[in-house]
N, C-alpha and C. Protein backbone atom coordinates (compact mmCIF):
# COMPACT_ATOMS: atom_id res chain seq x y z
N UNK A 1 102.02 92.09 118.45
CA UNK A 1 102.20 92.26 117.02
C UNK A 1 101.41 91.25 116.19
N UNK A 2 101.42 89.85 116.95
CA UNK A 2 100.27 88.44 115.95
C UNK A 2 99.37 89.25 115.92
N UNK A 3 99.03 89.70 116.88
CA UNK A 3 97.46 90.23 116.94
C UNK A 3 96.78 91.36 116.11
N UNK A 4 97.93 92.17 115.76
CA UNK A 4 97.25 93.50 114.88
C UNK A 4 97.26 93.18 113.60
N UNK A 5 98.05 92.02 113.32
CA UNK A 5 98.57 91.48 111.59
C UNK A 5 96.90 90.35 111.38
N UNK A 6 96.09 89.97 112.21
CA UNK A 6 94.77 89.64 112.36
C UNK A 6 93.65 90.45 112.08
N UNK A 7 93.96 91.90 112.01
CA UNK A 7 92.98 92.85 111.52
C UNK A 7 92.76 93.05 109.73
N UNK A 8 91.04 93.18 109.51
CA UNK A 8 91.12 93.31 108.30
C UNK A 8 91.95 94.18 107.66
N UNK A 9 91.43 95.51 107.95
CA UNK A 9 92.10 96.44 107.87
C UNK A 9 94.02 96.62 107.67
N UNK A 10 94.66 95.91 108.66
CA UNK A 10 95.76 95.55 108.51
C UNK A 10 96.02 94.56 107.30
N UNK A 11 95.54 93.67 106.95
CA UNK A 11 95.80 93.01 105.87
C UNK A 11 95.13 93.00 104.75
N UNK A 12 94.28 94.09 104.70
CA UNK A 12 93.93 94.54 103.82
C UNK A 12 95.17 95.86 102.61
N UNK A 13 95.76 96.41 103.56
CA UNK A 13 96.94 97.22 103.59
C UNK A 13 98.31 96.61 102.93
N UNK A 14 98.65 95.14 103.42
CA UNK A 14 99.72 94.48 103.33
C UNK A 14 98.83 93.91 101.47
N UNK A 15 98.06 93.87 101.44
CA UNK A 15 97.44 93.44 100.00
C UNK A 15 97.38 94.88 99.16
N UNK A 16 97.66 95.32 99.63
CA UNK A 16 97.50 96.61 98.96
C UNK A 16 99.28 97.25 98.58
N UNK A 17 100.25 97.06 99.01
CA UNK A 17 101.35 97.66 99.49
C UNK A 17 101.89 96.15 98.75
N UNK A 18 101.78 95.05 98.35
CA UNK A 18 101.68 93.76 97.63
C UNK A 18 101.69 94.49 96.05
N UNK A 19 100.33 94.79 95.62
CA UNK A 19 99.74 94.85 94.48
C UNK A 19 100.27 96.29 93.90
N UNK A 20 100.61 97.09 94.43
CA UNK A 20 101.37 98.38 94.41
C UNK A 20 102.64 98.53 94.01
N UNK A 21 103.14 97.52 94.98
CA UNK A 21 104.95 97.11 94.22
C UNK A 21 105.04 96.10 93.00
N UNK A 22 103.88 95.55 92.76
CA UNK A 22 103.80 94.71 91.76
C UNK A 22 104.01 95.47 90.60
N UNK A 23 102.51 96.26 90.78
CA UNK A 23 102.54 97.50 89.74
C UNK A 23 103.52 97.86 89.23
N UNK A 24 104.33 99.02 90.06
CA UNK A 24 105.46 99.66 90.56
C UNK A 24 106.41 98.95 89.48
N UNK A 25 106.73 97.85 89.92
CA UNK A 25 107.82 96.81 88.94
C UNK A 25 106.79 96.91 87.46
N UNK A 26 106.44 96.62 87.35
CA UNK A 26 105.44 96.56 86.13
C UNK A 26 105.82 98.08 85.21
N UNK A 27 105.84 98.75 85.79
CA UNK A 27 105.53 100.06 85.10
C UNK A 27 107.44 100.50 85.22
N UNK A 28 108.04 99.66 85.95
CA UNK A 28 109.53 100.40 85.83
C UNK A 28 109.81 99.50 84.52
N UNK A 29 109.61 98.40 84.26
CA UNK A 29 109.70 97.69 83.27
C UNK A 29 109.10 97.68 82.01
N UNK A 30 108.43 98.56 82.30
CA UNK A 30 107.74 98.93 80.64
C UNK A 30 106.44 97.29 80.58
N UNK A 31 106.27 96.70 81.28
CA UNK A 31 105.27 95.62 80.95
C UNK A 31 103.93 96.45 81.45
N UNK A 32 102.55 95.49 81.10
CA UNK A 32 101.55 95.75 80.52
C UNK A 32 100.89 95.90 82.34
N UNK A 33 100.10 96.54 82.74
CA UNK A 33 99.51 96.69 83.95
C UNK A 33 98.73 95.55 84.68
N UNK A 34 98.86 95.44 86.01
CA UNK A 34 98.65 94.17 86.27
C UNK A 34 97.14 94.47 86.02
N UNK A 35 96.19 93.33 85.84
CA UNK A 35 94.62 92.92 85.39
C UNK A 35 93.94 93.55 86.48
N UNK A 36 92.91 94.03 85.81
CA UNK A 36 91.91 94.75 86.91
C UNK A 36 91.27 94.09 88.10
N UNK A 37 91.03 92.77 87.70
CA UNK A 37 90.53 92.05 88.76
C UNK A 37 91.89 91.78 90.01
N UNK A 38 92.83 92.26 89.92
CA UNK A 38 93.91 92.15 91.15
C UNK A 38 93.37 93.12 91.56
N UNK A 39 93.96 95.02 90.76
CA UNK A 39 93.84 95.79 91.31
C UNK A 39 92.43 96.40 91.88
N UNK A 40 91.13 96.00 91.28
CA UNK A 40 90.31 96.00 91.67
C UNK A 40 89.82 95.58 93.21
N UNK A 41 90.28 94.60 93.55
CA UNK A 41 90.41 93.33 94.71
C UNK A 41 90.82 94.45 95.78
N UNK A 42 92.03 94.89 95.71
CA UNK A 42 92.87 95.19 97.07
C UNK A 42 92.21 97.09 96.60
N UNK A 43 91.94 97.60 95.78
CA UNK A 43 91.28 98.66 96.16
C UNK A 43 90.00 98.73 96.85
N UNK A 44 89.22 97.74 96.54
CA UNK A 44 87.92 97.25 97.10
C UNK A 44 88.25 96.79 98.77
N UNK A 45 89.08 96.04 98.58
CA UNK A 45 89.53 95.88 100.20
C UNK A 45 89.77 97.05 101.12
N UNK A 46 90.38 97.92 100.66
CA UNK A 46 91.20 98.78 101.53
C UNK A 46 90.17 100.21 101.27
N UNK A 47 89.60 100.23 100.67
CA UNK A 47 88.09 101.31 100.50
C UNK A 47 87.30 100.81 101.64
N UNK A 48 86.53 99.36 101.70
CA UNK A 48 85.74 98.84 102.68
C UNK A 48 86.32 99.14 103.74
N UNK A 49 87.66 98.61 104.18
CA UNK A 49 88.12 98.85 105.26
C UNK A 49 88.08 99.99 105.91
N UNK A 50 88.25 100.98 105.36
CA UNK A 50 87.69 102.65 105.65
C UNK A 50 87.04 103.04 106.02
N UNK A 51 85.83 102.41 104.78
CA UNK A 51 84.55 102.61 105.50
C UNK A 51 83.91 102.09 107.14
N UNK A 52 84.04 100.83 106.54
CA UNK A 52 83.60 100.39 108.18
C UNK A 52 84.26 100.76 109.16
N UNK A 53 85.56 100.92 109.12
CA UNK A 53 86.16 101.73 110.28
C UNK A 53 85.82 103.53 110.67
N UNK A 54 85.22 103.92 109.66
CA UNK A 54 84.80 105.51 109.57
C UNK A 54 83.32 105.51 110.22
N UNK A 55 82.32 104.19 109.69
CA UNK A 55 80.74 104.28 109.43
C UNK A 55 80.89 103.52 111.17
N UNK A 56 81.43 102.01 111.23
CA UNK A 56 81.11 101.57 112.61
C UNK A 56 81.67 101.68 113.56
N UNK A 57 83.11 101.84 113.62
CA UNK A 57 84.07 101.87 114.19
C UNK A 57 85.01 103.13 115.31
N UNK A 58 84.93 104.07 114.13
CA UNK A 58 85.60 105.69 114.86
C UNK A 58 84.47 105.64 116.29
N UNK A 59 83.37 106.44 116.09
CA UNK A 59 82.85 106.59 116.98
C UNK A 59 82.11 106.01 118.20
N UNK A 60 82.53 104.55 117.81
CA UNK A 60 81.90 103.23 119.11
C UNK A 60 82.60 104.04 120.17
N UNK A 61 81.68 102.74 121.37
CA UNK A 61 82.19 103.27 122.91
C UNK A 61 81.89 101.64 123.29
N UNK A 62 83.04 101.16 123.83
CA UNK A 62 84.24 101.91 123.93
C UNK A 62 84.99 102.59 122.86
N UNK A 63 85.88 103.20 122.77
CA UNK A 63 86.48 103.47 121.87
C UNK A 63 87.06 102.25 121.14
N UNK A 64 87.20 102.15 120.06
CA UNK A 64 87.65 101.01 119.46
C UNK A 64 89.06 101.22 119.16
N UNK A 65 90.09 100.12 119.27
CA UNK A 65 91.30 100.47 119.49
C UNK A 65 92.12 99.04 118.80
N UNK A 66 93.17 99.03 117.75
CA UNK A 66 93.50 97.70 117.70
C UNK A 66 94.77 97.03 118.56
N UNK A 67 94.87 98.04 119.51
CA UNK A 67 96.27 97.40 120.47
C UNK A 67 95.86 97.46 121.76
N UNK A 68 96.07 96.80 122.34
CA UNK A 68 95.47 96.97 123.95
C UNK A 68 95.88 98.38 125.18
N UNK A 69 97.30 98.48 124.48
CA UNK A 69 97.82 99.47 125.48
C UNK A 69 98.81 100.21 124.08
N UNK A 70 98.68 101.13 123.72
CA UNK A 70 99.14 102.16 123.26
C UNK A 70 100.77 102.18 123.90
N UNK A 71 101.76 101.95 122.47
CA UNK A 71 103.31 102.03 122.68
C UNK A 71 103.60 103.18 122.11
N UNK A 72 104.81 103.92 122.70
CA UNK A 72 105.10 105.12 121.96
C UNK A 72 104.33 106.06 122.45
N UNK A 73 104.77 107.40 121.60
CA UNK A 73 104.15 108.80 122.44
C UNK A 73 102.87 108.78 121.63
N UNK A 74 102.01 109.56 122.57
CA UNK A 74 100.33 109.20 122.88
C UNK A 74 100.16 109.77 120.84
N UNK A 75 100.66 110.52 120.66
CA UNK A 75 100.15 111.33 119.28
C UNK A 75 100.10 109.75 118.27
N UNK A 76 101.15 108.98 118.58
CA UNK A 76 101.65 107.99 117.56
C UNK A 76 100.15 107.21 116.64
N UNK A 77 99.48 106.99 118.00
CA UNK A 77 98.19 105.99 117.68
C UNK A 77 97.13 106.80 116.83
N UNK A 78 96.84 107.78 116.87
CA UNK A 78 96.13 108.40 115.92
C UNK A 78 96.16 108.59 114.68
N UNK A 79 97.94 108.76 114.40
CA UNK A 79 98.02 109.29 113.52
C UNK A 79 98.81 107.96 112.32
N UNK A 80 98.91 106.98 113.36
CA UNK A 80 98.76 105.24 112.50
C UNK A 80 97.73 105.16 112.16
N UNK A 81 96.19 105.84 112.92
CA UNK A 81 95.20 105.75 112.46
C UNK A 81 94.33 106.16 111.28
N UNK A 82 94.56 107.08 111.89
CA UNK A 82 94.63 108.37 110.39
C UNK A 82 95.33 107.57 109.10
N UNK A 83 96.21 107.61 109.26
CA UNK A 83 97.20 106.91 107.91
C UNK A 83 96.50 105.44 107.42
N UNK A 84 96.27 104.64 108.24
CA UNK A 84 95.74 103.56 108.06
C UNK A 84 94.69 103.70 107.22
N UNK A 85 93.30 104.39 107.97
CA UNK A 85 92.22 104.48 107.73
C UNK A 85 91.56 105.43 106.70
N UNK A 86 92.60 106.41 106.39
CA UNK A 86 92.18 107.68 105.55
C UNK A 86 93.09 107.89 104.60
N UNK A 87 94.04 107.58 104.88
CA UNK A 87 95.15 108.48 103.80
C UNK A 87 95.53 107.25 102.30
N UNK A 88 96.04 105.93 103.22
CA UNK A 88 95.94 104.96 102.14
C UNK A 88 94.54 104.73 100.85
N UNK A 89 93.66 104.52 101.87
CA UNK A 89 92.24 104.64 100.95
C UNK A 89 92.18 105.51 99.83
N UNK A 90 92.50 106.73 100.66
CA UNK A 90 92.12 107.66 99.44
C UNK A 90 93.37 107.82 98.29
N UNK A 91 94.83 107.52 98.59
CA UNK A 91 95.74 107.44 97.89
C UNK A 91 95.81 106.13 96.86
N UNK A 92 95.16 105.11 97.27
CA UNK A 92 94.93 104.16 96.48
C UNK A 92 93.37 104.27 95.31
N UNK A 93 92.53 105.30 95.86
CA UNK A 93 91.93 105.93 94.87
C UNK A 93 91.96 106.50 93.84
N UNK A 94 92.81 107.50 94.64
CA UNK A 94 93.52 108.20 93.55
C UNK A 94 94.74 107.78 92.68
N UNK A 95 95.66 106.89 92.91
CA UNK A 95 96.05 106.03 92.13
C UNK A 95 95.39 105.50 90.87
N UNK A 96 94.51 104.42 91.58
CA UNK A 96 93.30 104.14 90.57
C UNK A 96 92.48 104.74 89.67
N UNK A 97 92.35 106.14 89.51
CA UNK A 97 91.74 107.16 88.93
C UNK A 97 92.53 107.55 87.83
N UNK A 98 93.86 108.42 89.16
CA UNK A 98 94.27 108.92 87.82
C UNK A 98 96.31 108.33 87.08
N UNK A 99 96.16 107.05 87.49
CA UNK A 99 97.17 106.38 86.91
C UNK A 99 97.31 105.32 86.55
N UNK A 100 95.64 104.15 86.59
CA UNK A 100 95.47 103.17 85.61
C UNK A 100 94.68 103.91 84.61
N UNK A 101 94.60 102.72 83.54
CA UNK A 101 93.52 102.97 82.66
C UNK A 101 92.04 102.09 82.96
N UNK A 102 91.27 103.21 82.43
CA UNK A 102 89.92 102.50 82.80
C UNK A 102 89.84 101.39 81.78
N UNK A 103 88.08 101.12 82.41
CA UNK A 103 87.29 100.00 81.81
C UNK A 103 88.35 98.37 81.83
N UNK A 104 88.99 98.20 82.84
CA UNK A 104 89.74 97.22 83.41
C UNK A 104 89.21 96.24 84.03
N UNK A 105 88.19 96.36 84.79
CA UNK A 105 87.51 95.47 86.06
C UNK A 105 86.64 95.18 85.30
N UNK A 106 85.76 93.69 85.31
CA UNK A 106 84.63 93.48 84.81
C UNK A 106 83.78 93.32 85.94
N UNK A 107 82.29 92.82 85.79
CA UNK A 107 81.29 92.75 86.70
C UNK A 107 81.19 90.95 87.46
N UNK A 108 81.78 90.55 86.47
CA UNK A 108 81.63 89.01 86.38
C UNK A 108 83.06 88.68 87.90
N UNK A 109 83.70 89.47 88.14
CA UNK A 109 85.00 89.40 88.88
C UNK A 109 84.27 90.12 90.47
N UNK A 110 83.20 91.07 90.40
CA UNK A 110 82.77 91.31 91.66
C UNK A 110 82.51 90.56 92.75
N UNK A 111 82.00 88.79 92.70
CA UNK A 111 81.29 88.01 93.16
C UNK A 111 82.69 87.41 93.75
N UNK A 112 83.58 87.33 92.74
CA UNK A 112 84.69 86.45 93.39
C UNK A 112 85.93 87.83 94.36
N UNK A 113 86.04 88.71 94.43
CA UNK A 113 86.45 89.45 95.18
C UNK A 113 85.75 89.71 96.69
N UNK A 114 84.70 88.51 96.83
CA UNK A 114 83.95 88.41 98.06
C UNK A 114 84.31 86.94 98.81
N UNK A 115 85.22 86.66 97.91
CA UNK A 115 85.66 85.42 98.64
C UNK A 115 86.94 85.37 100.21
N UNK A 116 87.84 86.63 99.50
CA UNK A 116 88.28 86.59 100.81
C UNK A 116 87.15 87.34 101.78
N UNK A 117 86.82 88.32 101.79
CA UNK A 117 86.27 88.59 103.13
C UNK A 117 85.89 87.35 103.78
N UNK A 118 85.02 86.40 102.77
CA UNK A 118 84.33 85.02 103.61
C UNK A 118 85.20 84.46 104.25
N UNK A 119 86.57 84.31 103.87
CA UNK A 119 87.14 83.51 104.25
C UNK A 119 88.11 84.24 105.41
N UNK A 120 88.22 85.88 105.66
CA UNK A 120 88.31 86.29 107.03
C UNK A 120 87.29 86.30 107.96
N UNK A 121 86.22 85.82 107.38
CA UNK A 121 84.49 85.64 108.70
C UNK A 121 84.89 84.29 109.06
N UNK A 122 85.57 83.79 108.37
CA UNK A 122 85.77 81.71 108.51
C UNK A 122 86.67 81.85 109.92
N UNK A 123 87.81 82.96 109.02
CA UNK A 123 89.01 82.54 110.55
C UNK A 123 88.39 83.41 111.39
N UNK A 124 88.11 84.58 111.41
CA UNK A 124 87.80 85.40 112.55
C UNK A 124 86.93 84.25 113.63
N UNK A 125 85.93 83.76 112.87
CA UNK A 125 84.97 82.52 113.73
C UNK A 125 85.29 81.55 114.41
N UNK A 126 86.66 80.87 113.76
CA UNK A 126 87.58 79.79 114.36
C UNK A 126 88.14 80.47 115.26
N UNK A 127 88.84 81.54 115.36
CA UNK A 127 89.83 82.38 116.19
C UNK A 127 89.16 82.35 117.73
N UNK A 128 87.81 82.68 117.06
CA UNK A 128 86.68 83.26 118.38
C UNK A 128 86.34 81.98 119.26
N UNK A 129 86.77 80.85 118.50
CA UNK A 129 86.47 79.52 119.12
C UNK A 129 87.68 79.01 119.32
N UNK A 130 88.69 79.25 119.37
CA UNK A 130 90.23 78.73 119.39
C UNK A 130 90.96 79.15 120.80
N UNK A 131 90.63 80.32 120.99
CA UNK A 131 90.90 81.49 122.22
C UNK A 131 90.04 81.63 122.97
N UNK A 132 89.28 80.06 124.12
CA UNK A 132 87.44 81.25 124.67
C UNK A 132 88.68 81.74 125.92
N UNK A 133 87.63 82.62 126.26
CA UNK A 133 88.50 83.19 127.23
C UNK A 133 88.97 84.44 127.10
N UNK A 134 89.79 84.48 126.09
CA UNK A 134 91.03 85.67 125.52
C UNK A 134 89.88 86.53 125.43
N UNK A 135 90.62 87.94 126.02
CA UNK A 135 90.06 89.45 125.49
C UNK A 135 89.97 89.54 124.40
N UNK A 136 90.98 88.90 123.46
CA UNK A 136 91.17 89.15 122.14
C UNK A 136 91.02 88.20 121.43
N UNK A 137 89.94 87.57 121.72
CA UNK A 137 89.15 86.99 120.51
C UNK A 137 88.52 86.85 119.47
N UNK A 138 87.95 87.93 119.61
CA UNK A 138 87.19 88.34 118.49
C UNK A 138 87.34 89.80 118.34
N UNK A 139 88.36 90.26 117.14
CA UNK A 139 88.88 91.76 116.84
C UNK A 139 88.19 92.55 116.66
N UNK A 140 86.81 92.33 115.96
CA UNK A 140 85.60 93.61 116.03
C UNK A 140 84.63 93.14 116.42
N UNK A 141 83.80 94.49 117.07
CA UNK A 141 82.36 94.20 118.36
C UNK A 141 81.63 93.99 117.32
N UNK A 142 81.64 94.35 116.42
CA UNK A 142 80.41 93.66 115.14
C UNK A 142 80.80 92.24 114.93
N UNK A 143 81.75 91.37 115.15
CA UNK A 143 81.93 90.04 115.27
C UNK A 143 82.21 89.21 116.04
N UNK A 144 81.66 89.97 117.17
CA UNK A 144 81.57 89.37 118.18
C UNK A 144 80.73 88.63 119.20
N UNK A 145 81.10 86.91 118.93
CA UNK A 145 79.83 86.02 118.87
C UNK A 145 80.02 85.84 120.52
N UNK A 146 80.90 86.15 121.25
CA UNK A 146 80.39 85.66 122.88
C UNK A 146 79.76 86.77 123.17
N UNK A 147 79.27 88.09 122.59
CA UNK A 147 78.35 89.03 123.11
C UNK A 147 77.22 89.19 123.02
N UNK A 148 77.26 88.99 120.94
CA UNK A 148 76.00 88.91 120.77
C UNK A 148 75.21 87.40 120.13
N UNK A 149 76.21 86.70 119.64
CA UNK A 149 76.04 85.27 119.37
C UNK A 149 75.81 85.19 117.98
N UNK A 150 76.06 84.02 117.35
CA UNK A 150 75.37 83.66 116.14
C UNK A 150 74.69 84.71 114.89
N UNK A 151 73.46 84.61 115.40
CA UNK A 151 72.22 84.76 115.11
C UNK A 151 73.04 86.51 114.22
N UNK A 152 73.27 86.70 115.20
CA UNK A 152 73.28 88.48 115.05
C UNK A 152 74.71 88.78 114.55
N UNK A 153 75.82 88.14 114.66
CA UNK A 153 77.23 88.41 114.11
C UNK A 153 76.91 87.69 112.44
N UNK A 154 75.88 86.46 112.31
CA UNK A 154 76.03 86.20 110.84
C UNK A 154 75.01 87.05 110.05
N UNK A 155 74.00 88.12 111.29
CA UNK A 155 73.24 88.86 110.01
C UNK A 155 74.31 90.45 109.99
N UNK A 156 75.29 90.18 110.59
CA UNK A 156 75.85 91.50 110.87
C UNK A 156 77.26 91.31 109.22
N UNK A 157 77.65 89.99 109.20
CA UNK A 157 78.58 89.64 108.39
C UNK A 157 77.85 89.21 107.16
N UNK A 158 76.20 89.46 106.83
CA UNK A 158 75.62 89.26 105.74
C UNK A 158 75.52 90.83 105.31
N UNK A 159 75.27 91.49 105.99
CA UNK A 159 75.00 93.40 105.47
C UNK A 159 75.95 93.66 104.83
N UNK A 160 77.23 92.99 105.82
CA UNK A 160 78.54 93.77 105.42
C UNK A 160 78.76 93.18 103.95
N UNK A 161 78.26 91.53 104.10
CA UNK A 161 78.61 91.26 102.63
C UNK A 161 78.29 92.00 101.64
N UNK A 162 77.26 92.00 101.76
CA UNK A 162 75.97 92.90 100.47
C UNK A 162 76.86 94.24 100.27
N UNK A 163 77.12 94.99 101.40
CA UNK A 163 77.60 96.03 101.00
C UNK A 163 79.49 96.26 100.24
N UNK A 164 79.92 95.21 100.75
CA UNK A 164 81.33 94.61 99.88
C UNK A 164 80.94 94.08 98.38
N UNK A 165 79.66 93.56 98.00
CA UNK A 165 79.11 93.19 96.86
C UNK A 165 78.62 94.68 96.31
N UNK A 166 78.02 95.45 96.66
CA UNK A 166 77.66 96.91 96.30
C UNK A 166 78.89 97.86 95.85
N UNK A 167 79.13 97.59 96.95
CA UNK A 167 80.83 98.95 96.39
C UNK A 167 81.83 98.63 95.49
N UNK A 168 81.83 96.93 95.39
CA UNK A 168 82.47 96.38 94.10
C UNK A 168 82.07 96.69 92.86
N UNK A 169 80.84 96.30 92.91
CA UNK A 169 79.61 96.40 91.47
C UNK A 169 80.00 98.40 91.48
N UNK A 170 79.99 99.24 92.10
CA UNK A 170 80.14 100.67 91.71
C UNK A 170 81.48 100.75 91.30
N UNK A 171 82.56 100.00 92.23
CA UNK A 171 83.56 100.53 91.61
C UNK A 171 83.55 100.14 89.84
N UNK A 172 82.96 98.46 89.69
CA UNK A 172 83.55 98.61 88.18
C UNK A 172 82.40 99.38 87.22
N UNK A 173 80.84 99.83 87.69
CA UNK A 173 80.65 100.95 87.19
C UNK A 173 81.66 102.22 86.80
N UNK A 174 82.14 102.68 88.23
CA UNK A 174 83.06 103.44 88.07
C UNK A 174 83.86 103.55 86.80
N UNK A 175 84.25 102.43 87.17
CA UNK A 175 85.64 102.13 86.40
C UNK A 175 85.60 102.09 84.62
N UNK A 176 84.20 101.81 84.12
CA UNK A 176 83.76 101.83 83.23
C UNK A 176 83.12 102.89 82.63
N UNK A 177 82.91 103.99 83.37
CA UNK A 177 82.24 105.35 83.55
C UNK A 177 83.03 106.71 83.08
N UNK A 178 84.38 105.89 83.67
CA UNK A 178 85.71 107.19 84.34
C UNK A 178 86.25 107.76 82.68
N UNK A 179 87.00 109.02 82.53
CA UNK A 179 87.56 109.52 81.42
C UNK A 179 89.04 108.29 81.30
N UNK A 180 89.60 108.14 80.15
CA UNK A 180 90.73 107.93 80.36
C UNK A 180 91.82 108.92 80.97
N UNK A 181 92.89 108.81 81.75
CA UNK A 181 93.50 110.08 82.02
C UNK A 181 95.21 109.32 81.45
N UNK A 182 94.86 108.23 81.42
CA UNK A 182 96.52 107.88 80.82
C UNK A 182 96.61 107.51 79.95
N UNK A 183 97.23 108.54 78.86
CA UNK A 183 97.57 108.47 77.57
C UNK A 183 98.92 107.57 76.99
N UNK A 184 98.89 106.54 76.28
CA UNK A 184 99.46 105.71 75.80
C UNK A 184 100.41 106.75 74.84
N UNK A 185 101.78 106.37 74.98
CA UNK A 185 102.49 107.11 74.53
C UNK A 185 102.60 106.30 72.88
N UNK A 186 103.08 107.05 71.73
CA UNK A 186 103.29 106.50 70.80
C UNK A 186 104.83 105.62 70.75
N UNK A 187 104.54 104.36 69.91
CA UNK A 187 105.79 103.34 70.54
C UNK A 187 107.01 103.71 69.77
N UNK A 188 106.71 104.67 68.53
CA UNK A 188 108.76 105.06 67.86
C UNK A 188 109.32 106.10 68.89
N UNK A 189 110.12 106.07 68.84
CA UNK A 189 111.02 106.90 69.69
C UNK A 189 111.88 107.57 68.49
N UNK A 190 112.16 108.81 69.17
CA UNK A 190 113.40 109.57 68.73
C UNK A 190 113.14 110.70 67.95
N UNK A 191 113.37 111.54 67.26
CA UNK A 191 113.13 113.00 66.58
C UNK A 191 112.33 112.56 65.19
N UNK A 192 111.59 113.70 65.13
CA UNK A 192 110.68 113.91 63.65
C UNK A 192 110.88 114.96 62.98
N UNK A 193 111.36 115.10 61.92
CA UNK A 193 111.21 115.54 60.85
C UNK A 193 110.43 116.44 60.13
């Protein structure tokens, strides 16, 4: 269980399911929506996470897997997967679309929503040097420095940056692009005349 709560992806989710109930309270309370640069952050997280698990990940060989031995009946793992990898993403999209209001995120907030990833390349790196030995040292074959070393896991964790810097910068295009779809209700209450 330490071990799967070590995946981006996984805590990318728990930041997401965080910022959601925040919301959530926010909006049962009638207060003002949390700032784009939160929700921006953990949608950007949990989008990337998708991706790279869709673009590098699904189809590796070995198969890429985040538990060593599969608990529960065989269907279970797929369809954690599925859910993980597809369904949150796109439900936190669509969230974002059509139940904030736009033009929320600025551009100036993209640069600093790249700070955690750095700082999961920091631990993933320590981890990989903390554990030699362990199978499970290093959680993805793209960061994995006893295979391919150095050289090639920090130009592999520079692409990825650029492209965590790219999909940020679109989303707050996006975000600045998008129709409004949530209409501000008028603040008197009660019957008219």
């Amino acid at each position: 269980p330490a071990r799967v709560l070590g995946y981006f992806a996984i805590q990318s989710a728990v930041v997401l399911a965080v910022v959601m109930l925040a919301s959530a309270r926010r909006a049962w309370f009638a207060r003002h929506p949390l700032p784009g640069a939160v929700t921006g952050a953990a949608l950007l997280y949990i989008v990337m996470a998708a991706l790279v698990h869709h673009l590098l990940l699904a189809d590796a060989t070995p198969r890429f897997s985040m538990t060593t031995t599969p608990a529960g009946p065989s269907w279970l793992a797929p369809l954690a997967d599925h859910t993980l990898h597809t369904v949150l993403p796109v439900a936190a999209l669509l969230d974002w679309l059509l139940l904030s209001p736009p033009a929320r995120m600025h551009l100036r907030r993209a640069a600093t929503w790249l700070l955690y990833p750095l700082a999961y390349l920091a631990f993933t790196l320590a981890r990989g040097e903390l554990l030699p030995g362990s199978p499970s040292r290093y959680l993805y074959p793209f960061l994995d420095v006893a295979r391919d070393g150095y050289r090639s896991v920090l130009a592999n964790a520079l692409l990825l940056g650029l492209a965590f810097y790219a999909l940020a910068v679109l989303l707050v295009a996006l975000d600045h692009a998008r129709p409004n779809l949530v209409r501000r209700r008028p603040s008197k209450t009660g019957f008219r005349l």
